[in-house]
N, C-alpha and C. Protein backbone atom coordinates (compact mmCIF):
# COMPACT_ATOMS: atom_id res chain seq x y z
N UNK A 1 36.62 -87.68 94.78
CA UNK A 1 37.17 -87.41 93.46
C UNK A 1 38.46 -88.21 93.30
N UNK A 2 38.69 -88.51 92.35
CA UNK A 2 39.60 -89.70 91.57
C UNK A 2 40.83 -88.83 91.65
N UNK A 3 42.18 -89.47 92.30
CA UNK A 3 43.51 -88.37 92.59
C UNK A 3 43.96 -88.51 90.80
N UNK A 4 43.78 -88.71 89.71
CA UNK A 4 44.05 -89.47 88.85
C UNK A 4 43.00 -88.18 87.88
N UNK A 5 42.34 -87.85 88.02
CA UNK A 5 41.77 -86.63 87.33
C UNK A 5 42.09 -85.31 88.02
N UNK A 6 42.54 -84.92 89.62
CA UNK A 6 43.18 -83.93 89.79
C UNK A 6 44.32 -83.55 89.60
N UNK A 7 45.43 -85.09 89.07
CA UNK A 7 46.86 -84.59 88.81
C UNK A 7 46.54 -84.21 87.49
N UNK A 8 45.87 -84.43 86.47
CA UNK A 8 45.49 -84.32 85.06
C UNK A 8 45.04 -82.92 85.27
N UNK A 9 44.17 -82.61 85.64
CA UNK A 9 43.82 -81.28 85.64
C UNK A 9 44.65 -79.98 86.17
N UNK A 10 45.84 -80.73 86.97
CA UNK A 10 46.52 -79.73 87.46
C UNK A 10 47.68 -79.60 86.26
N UNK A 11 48.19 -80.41 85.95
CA UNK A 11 49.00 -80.70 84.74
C UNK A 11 48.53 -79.94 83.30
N UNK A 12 47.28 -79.90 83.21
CA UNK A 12 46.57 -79.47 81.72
C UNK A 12 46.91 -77.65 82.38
N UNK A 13 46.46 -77.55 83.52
CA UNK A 13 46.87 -75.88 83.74
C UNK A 13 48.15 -75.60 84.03
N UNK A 14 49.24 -76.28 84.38
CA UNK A 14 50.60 -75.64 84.10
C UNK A 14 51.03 -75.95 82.88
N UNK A 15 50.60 -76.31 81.76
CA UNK A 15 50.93 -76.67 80.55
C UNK A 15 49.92 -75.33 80.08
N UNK A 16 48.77 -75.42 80.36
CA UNK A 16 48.63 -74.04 79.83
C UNK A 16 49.24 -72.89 80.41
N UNK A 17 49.81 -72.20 81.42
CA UNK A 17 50.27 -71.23 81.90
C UNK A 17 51.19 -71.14 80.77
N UNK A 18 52.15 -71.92 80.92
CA UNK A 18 53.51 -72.15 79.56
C UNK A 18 52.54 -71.61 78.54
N UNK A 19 52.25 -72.21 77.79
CA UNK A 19 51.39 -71.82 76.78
C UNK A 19 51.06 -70.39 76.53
N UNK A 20 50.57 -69.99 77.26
CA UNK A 20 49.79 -68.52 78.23
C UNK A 20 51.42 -67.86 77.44
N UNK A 21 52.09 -67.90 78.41
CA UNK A 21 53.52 -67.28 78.61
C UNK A 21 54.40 -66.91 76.94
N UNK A 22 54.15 -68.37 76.94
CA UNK A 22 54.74 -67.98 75.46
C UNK A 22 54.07 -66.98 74.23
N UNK A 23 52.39 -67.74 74.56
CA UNK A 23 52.04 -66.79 73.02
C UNK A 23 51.94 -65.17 73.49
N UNK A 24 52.08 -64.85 75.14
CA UNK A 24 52.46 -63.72 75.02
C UNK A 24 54.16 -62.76 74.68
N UNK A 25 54.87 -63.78 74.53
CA UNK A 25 56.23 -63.30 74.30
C UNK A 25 56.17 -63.19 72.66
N UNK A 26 55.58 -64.40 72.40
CA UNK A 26 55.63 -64.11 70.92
C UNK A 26 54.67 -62.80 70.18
N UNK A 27 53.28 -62.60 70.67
CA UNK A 27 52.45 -61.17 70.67
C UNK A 27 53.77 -59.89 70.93
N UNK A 28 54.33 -59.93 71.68
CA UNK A 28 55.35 -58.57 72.07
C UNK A 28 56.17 -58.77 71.08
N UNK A 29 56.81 -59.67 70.95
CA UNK A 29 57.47 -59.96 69.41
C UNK A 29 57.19 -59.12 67.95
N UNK A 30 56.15 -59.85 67.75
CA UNK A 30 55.52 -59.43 66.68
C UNK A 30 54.85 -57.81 67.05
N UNK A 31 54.46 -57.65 67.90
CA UNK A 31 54.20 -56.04 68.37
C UNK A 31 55.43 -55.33 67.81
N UNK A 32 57.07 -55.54 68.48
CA UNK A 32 57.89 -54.79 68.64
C UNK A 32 58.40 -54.93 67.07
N UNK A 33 58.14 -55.84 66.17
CA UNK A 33 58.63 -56.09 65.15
C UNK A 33 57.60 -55.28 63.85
N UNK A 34 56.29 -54.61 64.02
CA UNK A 34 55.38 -54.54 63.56
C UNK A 34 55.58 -52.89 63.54
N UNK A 35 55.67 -52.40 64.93
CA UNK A 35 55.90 -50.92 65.01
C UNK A 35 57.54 -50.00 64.33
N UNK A 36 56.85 -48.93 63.86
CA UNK A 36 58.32 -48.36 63.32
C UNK A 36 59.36 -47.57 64.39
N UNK A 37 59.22 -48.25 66.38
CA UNK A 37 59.94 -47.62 67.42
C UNK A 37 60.11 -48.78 68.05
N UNK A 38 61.45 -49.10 68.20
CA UNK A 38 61.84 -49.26 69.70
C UNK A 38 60.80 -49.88 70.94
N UNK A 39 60.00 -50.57 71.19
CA UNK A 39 59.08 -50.61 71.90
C UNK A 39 59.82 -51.08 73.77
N UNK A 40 60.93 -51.94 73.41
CA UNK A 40 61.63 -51.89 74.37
C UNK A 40 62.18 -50.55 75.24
N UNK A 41 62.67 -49.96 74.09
CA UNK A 41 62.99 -48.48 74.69
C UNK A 41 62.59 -47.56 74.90
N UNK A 42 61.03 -47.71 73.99
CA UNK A 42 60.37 -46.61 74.35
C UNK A 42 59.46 -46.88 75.85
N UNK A 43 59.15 -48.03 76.19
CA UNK A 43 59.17 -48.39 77.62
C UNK A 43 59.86 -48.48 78.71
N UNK A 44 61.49 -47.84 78.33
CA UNK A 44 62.43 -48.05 79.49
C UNK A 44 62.66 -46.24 79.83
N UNK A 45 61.78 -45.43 78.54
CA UNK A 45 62.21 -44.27 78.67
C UNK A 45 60.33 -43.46 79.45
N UNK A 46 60.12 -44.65 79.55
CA UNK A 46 58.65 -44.58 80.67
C UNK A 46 57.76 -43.27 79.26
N UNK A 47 56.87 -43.92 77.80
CA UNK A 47 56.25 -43.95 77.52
C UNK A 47 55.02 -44.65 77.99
N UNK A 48 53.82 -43.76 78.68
CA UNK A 48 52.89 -44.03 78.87
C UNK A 48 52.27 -44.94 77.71
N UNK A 49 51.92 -44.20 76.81
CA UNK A 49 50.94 -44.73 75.98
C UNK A 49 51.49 -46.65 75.02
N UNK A 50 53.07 -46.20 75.15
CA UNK A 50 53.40 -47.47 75.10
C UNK A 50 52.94 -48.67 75.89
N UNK A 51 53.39 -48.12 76.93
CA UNK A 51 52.84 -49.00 78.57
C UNK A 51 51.46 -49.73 78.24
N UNK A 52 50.45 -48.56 77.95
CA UNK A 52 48.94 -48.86 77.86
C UNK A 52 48.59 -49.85 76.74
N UNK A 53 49.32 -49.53 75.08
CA UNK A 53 49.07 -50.56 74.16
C UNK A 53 49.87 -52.18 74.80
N UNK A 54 50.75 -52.10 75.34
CA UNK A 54 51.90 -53.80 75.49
C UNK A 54 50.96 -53.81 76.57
N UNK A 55 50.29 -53.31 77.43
CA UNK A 55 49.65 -53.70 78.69
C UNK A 55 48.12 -54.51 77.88
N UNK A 56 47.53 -54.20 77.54
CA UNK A 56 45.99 -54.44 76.65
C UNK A 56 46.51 -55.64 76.00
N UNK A 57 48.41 -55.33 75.17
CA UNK A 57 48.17 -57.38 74.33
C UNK A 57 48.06 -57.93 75.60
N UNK A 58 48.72 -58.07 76.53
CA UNK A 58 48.91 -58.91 77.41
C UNK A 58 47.79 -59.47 78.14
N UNK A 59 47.11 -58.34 78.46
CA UNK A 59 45.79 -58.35 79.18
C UNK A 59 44.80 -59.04 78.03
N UNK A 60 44.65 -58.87 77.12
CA UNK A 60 43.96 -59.79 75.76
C UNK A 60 44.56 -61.20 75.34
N UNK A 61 45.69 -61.44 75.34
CA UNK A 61 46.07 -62.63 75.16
C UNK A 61 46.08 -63.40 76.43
N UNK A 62 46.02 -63.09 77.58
CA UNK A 62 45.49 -63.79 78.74
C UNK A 62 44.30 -64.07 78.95
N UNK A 63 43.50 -63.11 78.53
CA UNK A 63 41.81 -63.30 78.51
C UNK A 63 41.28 -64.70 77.75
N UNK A 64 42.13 -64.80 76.67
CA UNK A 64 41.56 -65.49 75.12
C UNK A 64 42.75 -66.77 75.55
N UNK A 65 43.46 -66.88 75.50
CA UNK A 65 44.17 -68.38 76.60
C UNK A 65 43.46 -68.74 77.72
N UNK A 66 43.74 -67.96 78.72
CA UNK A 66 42.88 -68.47 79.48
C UNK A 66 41.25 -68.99 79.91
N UNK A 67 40.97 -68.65 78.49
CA UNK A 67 39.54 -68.97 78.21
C UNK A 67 39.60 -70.19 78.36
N UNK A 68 40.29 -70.75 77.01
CA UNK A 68 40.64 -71.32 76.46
C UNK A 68 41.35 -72.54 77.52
N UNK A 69 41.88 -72.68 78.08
CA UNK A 69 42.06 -72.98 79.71
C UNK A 69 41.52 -73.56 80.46
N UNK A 70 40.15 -72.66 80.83
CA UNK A 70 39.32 -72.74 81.49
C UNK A 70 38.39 -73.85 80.78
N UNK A 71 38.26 -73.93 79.43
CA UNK A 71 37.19 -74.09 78.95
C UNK A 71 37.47 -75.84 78.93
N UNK A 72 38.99 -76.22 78.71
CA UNK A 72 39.86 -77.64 78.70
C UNK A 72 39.30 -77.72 80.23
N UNK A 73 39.48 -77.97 81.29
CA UNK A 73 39.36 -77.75 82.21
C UNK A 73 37.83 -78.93 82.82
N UNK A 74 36.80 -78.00 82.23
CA UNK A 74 35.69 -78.74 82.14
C UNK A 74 35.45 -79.87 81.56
């Protein structure tokens, strides 16, 4: 294999991680900006059910990037 398509491919996935990273900061963003609480605080005051919704964007916007990822990749 060509060293010249593995630095490319390694490069296309830390450019997506970034990627990854960000559109999840921006999802919590718009989460915390969307709800009428505190989402910061209501997670520092150990709300479960908070936990479970910011846990699912995260876990969903990693799924659907990293598809997405994966799919550049090939």
């Amino acid at each position: 294999m060509e060293i010249g398509i593995i630095v490319a491919n390694f490069l296309y996935a830390v450019f997506g991680v970034i990627l990854t990273l960000i559109f999840m900061l921006v999802g919590f963003k718009l989460f915390d900006r969307v709800t009428p609480f505190d989402t910061s605080k209501q997670l520092s005051d150990n709300n479960i059910s908070v936990g479970i919704v910011v846990g699912s964007i995260f876990i969903g916007l990693g799924i659907a990037v990293g598809l997405v990822i994966g799919m550049g990749l090939n």
